[in-house]
C-alpha atoms as a PDB file:
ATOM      1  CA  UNK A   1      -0.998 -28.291  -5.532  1.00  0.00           C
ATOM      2  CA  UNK A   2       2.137 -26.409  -4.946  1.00  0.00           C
ATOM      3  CA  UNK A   3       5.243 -25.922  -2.517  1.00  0.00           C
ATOM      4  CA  UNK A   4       5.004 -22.804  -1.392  1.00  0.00           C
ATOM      5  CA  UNK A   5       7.036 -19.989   0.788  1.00  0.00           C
ATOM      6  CA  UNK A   6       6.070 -17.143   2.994  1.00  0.00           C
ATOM      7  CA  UNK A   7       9.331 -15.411   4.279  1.00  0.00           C
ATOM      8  CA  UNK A   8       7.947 -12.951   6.827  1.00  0.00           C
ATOM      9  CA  UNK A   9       5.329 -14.205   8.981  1.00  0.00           C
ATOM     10  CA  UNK A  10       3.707 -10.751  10.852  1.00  0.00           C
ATOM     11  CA  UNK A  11       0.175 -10.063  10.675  1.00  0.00           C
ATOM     12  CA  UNK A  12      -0.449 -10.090   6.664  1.00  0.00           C
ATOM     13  CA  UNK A  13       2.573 -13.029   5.693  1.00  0.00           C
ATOM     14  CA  UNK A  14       0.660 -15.439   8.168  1.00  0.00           C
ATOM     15  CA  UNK A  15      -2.741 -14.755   7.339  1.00  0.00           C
ATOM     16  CA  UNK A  16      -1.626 -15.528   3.284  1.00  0.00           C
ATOM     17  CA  UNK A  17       0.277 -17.814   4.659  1.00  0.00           C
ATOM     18  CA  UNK A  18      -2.817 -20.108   5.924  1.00  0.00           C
ATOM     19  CA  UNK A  19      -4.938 -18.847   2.935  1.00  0.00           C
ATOM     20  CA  UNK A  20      -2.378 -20.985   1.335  1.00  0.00           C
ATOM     21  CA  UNK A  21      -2.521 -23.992   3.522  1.00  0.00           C
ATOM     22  CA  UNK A  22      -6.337 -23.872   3.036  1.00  0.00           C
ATOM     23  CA  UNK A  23      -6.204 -24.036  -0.932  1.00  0.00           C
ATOM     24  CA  UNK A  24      -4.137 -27.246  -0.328  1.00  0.00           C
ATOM     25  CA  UNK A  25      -0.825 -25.800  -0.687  1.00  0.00           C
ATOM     26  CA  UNK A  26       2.323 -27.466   0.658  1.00  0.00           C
ATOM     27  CA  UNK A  27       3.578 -24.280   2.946  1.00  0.00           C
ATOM     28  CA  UNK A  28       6.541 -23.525   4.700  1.00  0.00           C
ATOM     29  CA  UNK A  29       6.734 -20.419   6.342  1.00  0.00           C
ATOM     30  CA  UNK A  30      10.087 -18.334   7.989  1.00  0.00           C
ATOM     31  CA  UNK A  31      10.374 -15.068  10.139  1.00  0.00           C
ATOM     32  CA  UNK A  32      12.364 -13.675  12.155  1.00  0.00           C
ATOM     33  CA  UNK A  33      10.840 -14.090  14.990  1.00  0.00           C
ATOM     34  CA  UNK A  34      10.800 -18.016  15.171  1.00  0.00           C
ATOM     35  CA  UNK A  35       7.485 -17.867  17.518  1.00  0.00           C
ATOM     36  CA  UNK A  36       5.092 -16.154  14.656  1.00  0.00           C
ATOM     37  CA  UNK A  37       6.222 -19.105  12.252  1.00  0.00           C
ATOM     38  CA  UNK A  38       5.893 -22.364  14.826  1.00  0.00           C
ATOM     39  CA  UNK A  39       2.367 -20.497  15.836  1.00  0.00           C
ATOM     40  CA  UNK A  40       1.527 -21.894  11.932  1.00  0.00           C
ATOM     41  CA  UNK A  41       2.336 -25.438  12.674  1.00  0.00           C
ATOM     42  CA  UNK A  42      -1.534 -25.908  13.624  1.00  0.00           C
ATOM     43  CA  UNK A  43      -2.824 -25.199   9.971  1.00  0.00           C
ATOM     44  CA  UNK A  44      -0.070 -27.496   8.342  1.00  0.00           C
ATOM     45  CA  UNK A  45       2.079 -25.175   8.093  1.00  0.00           C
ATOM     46  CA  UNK A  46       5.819 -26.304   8.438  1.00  0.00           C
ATOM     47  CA  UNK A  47       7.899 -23.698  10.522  1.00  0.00           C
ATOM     48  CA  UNK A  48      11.740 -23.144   8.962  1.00  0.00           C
ATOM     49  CA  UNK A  49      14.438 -21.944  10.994  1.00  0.00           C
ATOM     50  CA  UNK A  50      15.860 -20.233   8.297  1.00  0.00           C
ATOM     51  CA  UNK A  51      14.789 -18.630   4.745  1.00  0.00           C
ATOM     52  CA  UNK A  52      17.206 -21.006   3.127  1.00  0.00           C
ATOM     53  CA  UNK A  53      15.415 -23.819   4.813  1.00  0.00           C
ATOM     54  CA  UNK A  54      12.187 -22.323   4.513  1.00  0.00           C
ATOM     55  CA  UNK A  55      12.576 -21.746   0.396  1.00  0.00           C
ATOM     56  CA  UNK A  56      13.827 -25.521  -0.451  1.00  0.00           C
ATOM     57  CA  UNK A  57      11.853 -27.135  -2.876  1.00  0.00           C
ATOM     58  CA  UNK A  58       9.166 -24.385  -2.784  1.00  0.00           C
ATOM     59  CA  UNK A  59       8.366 -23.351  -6.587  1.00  0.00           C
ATOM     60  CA  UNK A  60       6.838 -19.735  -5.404  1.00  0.00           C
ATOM     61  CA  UNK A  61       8.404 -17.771  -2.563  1.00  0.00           C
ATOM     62  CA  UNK A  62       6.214 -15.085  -1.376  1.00  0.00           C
ATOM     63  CA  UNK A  63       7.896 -12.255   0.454  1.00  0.00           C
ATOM     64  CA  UNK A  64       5.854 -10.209   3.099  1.00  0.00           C
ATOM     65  CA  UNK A  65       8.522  -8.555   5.025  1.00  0.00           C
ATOM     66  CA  UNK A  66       9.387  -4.868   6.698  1.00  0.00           C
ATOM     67  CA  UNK A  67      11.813  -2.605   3.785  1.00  0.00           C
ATOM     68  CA  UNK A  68      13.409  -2.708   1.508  1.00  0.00           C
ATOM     69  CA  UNK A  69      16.668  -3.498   3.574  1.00  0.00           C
ATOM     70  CA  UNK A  70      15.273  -6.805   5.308  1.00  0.00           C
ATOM     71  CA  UNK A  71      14.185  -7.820   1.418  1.00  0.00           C
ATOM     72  CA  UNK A  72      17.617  -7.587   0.449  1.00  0.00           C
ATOM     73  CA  UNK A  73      18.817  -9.691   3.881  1.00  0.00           C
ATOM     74  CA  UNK A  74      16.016 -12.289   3.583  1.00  0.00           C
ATOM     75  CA  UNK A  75      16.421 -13.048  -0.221  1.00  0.00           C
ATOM     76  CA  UNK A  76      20.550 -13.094   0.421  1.00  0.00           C
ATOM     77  CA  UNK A  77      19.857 -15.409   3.047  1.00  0.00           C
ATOM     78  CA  UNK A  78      17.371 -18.013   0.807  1.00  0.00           C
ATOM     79  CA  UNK A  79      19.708 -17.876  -2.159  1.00  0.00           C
ATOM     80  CA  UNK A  80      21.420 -20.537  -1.856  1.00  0.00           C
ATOM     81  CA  UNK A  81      18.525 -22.730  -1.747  1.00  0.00           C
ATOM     82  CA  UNK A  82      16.694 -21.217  -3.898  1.00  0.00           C
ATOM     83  CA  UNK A  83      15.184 -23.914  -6.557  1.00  0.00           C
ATOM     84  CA  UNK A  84      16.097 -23.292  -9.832  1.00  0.00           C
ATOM     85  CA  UNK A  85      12.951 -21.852 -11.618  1.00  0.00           C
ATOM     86  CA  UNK A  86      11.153 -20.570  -8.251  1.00  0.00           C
ATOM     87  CA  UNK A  87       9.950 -17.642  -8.589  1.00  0.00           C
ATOM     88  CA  UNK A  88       9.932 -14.647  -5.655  1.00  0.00           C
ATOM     89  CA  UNK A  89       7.283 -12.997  -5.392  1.00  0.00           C
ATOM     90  CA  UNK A  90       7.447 -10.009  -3.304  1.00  0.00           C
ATOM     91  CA  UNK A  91       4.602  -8.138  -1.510  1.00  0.00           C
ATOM     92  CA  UNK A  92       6.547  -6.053   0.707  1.00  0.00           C
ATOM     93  CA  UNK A  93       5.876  -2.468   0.509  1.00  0.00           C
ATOM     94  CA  UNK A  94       8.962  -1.025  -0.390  1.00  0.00           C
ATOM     95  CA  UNK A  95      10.559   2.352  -2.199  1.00  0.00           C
ATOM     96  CA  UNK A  96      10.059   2.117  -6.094  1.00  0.00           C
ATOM     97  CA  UNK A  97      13.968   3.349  -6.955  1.00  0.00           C
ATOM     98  CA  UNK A  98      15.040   0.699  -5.015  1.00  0.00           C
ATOM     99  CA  UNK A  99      12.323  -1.641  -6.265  1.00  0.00           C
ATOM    100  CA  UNK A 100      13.444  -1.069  -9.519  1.00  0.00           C
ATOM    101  CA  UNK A 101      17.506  -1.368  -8.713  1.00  0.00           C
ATOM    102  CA  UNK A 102      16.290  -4.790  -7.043  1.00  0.00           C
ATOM    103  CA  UNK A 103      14.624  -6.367  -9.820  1.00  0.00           C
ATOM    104  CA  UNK A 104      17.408  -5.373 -12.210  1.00  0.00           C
ATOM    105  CA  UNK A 105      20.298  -7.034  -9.853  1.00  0.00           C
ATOM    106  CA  UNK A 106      18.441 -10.261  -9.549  1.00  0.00           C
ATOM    107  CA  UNK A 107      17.125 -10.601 -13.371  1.00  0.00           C
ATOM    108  CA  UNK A 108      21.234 -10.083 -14.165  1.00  0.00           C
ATOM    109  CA  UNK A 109      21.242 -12.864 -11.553  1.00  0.00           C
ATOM    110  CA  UNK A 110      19.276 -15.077 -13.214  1.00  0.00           C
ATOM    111  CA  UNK A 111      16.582 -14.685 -10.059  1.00  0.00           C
ATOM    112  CA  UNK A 112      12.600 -15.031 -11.047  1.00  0.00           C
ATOM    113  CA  UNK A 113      11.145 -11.606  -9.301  1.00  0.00           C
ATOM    114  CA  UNK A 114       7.984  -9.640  -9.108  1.00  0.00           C
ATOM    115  CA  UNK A 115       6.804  -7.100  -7.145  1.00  0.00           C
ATOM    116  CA  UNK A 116       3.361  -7.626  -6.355  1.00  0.00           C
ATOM    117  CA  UNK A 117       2.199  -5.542  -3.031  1.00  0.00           C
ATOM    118  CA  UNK A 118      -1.677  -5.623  -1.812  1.00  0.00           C
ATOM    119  CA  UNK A 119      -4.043  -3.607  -0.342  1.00  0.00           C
ATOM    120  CA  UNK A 120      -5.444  -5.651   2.076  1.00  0.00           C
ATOM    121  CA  UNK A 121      -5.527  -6.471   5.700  1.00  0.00           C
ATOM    122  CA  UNK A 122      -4.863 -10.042   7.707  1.00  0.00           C
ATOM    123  CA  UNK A 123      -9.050 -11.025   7.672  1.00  0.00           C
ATOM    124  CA  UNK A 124      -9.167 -10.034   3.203  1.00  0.00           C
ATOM    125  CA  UNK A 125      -6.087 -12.392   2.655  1.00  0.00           C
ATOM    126  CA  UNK A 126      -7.438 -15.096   4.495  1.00  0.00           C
ATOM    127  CA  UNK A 127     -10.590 -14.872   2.255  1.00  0.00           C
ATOM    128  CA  UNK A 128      -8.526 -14.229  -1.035  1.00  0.00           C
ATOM    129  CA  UNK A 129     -10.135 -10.609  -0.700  1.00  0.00           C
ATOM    130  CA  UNK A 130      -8.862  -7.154  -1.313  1.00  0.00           C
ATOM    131  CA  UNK A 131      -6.529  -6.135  -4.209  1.00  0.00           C
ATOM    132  CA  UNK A 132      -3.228  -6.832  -5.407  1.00  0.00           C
ATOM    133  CA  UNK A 133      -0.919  -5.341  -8.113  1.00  0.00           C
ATOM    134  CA  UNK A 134       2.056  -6.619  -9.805  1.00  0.00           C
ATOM    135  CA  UNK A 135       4.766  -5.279 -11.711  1.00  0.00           C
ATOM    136  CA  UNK A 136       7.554  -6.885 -13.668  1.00  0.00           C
ATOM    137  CA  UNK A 137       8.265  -9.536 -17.096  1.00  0.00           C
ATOM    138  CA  UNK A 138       4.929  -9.966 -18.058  1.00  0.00           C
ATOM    139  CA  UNK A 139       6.206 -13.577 -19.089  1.00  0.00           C
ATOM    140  CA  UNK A 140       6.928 -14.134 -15.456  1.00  0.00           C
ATOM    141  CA  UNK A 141       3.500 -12.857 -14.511  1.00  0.00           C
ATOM    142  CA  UNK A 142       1.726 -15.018 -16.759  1.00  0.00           C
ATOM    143  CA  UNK A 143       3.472 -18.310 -15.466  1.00  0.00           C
ATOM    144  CA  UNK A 144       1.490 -17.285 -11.873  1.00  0.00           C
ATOM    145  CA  UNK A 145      -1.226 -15.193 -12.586  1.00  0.00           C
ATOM    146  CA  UNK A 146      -3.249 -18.173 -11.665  1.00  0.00           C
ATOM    147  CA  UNK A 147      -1.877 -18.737  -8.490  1.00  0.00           C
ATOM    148  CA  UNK A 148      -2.043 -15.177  -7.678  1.00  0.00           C
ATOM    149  CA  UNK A 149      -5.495 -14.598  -9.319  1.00  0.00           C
ATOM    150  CA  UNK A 150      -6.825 -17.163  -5.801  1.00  0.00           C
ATOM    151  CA  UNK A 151      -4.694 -14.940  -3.772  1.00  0.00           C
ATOM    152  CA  UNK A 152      -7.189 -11.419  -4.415  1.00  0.00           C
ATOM    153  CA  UNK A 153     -10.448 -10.191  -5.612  1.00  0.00           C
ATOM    154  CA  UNK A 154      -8.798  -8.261  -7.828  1.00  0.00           C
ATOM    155  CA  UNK A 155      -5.195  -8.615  -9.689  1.00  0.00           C
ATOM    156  CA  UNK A 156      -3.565  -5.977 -11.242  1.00  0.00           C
ATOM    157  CA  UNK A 157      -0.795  -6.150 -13.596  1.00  0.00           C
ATOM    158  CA  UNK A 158       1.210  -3.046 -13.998  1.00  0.00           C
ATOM    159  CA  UNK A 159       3.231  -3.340 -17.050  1.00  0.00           C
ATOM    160  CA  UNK A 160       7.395  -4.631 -17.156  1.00  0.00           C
ATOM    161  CA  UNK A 161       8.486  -1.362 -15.095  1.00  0.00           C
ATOM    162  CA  UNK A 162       9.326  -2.929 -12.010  1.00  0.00           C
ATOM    163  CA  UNK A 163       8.850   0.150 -10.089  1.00  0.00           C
ATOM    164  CA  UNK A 164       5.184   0.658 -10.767  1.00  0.00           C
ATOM    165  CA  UNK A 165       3.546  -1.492  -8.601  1.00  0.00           C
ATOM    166  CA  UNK A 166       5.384  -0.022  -5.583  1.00  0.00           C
ATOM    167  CA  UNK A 167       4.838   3.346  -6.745  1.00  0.00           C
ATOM    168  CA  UNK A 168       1.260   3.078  -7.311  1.00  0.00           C
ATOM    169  CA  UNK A 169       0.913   1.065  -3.441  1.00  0.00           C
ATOM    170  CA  UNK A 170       2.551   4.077  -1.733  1.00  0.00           C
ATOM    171  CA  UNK A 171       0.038   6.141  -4.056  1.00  0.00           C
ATOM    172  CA  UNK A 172      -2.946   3.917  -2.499  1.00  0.00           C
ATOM    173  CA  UNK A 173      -1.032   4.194   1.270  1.00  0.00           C
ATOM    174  CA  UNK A 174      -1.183   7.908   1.304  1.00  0.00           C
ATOM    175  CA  UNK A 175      -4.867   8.344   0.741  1.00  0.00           C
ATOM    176  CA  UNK A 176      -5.385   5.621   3.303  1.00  0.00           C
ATOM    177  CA  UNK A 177      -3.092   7.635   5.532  1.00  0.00           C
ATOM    178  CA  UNK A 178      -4.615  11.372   4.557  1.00  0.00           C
ATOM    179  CA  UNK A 179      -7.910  10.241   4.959  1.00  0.00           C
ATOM    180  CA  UNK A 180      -7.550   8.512   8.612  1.00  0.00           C
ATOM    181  CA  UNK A 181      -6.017  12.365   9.372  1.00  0.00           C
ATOM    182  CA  UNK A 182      -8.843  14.291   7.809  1.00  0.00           C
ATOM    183  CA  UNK A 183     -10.781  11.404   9.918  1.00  0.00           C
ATOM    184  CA  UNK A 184      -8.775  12.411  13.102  1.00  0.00           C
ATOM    185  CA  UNK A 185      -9.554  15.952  12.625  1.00  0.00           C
ATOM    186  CA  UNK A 186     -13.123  16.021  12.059  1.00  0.00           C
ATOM    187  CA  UNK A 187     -13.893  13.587  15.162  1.00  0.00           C
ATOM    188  CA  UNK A 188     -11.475  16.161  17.079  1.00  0.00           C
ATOM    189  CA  UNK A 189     -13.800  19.121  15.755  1.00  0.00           C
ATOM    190  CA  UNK A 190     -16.727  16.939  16.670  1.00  0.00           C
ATOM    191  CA  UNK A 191     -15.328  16.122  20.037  1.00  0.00           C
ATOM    192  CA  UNK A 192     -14.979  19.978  20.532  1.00  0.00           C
ATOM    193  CA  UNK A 193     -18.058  20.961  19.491  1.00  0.00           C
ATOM    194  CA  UNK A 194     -19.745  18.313  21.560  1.00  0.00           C
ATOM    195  CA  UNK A 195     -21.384  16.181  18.370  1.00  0.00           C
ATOM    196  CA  UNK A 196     -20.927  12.241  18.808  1.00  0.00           C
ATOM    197  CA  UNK A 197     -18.286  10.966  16.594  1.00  0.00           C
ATOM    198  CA  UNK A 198     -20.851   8.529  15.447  1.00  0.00           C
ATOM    199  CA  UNK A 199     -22.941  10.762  13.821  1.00  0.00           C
ATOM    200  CA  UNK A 200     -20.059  12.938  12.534  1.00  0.00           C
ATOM    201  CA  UNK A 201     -18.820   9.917  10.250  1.00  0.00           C
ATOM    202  CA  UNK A 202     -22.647   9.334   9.123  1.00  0.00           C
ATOM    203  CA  UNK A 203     -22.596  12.657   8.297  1.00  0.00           C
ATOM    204  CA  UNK A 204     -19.857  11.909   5.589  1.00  0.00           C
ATOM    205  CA  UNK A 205     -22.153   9.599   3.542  1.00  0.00           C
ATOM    206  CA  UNK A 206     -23.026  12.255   2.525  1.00  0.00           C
ATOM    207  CA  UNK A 207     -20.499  12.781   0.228  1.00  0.00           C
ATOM    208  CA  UNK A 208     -19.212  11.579  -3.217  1.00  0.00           C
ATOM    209  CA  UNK A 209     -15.533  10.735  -2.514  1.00  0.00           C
ATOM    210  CA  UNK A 210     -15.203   8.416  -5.898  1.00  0.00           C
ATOM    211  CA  UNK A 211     -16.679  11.762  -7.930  1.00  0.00           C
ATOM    212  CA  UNK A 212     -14.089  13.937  -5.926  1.00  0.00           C
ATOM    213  CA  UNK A 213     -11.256  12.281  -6.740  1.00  0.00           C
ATOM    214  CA  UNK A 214     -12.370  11.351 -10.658  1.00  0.00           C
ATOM    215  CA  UNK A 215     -13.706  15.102 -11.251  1.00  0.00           C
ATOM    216  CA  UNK A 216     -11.305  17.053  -8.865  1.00  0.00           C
ATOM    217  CA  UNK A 217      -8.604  14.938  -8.912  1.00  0.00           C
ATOM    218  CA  UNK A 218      -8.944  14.398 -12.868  1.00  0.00           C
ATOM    219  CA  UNK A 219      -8.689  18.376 -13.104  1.00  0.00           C
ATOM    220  CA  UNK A 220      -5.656  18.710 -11.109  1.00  0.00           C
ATOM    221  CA  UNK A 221      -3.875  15.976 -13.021  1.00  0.00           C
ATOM    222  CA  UNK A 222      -4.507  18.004 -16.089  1.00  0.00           C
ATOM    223  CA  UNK A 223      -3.722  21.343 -14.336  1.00  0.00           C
ATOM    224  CA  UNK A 224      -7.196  22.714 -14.441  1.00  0.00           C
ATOM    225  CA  UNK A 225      -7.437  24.892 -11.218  1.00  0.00           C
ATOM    226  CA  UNK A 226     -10.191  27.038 -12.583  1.00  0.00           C
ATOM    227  CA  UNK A 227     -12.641  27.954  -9.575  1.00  0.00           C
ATOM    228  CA  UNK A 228     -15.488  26.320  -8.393  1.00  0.00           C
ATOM    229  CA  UNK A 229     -14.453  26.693  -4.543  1.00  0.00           C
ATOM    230  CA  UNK A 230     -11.797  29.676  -4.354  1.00  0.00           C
ATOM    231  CA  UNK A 231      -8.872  29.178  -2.141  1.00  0.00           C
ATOM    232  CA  UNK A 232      -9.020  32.112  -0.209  1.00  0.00           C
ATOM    233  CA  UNK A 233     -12.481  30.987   0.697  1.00  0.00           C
ATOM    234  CA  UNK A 234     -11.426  27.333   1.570  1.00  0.00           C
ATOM    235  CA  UNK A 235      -8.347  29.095   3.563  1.00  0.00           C
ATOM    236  CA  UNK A 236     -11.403  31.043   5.510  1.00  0.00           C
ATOM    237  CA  UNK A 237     -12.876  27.828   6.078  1.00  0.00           C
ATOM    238  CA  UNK A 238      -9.885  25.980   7.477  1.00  0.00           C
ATOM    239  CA  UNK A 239      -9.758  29.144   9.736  1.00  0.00           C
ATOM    240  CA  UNK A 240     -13.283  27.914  10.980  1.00  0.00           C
ATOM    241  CA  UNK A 241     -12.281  25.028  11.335  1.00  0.00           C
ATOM    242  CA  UNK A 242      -9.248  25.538  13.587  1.00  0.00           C
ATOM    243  CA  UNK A 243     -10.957  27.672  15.336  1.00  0.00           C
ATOM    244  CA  UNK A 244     -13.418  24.976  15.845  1.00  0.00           C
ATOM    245  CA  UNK A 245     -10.892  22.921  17.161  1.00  0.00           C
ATOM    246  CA  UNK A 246      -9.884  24.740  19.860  1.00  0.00           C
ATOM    247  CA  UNK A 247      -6.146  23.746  21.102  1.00  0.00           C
ATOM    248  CA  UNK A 248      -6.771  20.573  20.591  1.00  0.00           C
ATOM    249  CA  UNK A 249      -3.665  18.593  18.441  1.00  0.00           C
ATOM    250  CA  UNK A 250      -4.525  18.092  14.958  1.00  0.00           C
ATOM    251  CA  UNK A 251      -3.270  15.752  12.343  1.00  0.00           C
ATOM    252  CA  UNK A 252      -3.442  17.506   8.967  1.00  0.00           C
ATOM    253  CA  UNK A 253      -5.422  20.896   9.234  1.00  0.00           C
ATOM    254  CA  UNK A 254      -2.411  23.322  10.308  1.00  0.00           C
ATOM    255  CA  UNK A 255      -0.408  21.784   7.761  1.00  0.00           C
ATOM    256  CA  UNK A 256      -3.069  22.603   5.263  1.00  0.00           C
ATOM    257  CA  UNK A 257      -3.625  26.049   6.476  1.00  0.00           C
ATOM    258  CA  UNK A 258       0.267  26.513   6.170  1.00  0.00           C
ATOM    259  CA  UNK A 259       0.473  25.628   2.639  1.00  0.00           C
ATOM    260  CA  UNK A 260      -3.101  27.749   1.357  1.00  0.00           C
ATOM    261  CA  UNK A 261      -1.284  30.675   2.740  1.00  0.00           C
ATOM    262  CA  UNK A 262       2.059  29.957   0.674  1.00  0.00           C
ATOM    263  CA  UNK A 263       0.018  29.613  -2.126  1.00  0.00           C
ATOM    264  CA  UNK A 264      -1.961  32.769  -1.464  1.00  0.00           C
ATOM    265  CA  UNK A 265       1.113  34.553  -0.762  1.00  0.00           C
ATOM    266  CA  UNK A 266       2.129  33.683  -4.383  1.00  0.00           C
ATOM    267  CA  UNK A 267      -0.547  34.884  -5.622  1.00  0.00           C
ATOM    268  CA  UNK A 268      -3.056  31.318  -6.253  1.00  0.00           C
ATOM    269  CA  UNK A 269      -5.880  33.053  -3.788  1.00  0.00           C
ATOM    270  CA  UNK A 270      -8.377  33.092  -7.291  1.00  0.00           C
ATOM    271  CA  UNK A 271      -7.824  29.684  -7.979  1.00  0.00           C
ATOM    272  CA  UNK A 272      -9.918  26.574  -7.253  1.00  0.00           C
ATOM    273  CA  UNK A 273      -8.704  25.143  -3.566  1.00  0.00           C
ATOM    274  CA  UNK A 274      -7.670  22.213  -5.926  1.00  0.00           C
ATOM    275  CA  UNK A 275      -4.389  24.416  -6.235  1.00  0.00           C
ATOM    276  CA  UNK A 276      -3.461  22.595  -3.374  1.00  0.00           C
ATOM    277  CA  UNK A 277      -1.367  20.908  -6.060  1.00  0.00           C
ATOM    278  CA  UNK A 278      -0.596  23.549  -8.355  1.00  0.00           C
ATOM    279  CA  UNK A 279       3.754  22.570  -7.570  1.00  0.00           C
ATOM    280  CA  UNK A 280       2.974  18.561  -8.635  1.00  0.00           C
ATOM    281  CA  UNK A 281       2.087  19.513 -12.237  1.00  0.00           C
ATOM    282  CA  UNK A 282       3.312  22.454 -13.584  1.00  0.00           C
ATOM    283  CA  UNK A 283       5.391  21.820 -16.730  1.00  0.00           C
ATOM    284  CA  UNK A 284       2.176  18.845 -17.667  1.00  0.00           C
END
């Protein structure tokens, strides 16, 4: 098995972290917080005071750290330990320009780097579940898609644009994050209108999200707002829905409300409510 890395040691590092220590991995493990890393010693896990300590001898070093700034800090710091061939592989989520400015300096460098962020919580990466992407020298990726294939149920690789995979996680982040707001503001319309919240998310199943987002989604992408649900009548709806809501704080519906009337003060009323996004492709 393999020496092994985790610089970062919060919720997701430590659970991959063990995951590691379970496959038979030699692990060392660093944060910032010395507590979170000595709480590993139990599994096998050998706690570093430093990253360069941490990193020494260790042929992968996984990075699961906080932005882009503390992955520039925490790789300065390992450097000069860093074994020659190792290669970093990092799953922070982080901005793509600077993603991309990142794995330039450290290929000129001579530094081993991929950017390989997951979607998946602390309980999926100690059961090598959930997904992961990765973006970078497909050379690089093939000397550990192996080692990262055990990681994930599924692995994703990109393409050489180093940018992509971080592009495409903040893609995946903000329909986790829109949909926990729609979530909010349906359970506050259902606390309003005095339906359990249980039954409100049942009510949900309903619907087809997957066909949404391939049919709907496909036809904004292409810039196909032709109308199958007008947005002057989805703006009435919204109304309703405030309404509904009482003065109750909402997460994502005034927002919404704000922007249908921009667009209907432009002169989009006709269009399907997919027009939403009429500004993200114009010109495709």
């Amino acid at each position: 098995m393999a020496n092994v890395a985790f610089l970062g040691t919060g919720l997701l590092g430590a659970a991959l972290a063990e995951a590691a220590a379970k496959r038979g991995d030699t692990v060392s493990a660093w944060n910032r917080t010395f507590e979170k890393a000595r709480a590993l010693v139990p599994l096998g896990i050998k706690a570093a005071a430093t990253p360069a300590e941490a990193v020494q001898g260790a042929t992968r070093v996984h990075l699961v750290l906080k932005d882009d700034a503390v992955v520039d800090d925490v790789i300065a710091a390992a450097r000069p330990m860093l074994a020659p061939g190792a290669i970093l592989l990092d799953h922070t989520t982080t901005q793509p320009a600077l993603t991309a400015a990142r794995a330039a300096r450290l290929a000129e460098q001579g530094v081993a780097y991929l950017h390989c962020p997951v979607f998946m919580g602390p309980p999926a990466a100690r059961n090598a579940q959930g997904s992961m992407m990765v973006a970078g020298p497909r050379a690089l990726f093939e000397r550990v898609q192996t080692e990262l294939a055990v990681m994930t149920t599924r692995l994703e690789y990109m393409g050489e644009r180093a940018d992509l995979a971080a592009v495409n996680k903040l893609f995946g982040n903000a329909m986790i994050i829109g949909v926990s707001a729609m979530m909010a503001d349906i359970l506050t319309m259902a606390q309003a209108s005095g339906v359990d919240p249980q039954s409100a998310v049942k009510l949900l199943g309903m619907l087809d999200l997957n066909a949404m987002v391939a049919g709907r989604g496909g036809n904004m992408a292409k810039g196909n707002f032709a109308a199958s649900f007008e947005l002057t009548m989805a703006r009435k709806d919204v109304r309703l829905m405030l309404e509904t809501a009482g003065d109750r704080p909402l997460a994502a519906l005034p927002a919404i409300a704000a922007r249908m009337d921009q667009l209907i003060a432009q002169g989009h009323g006709a269009l399907d409510a997919s027009a939403l996004g009429i500004d993200a492709v114009r010109g495709v």
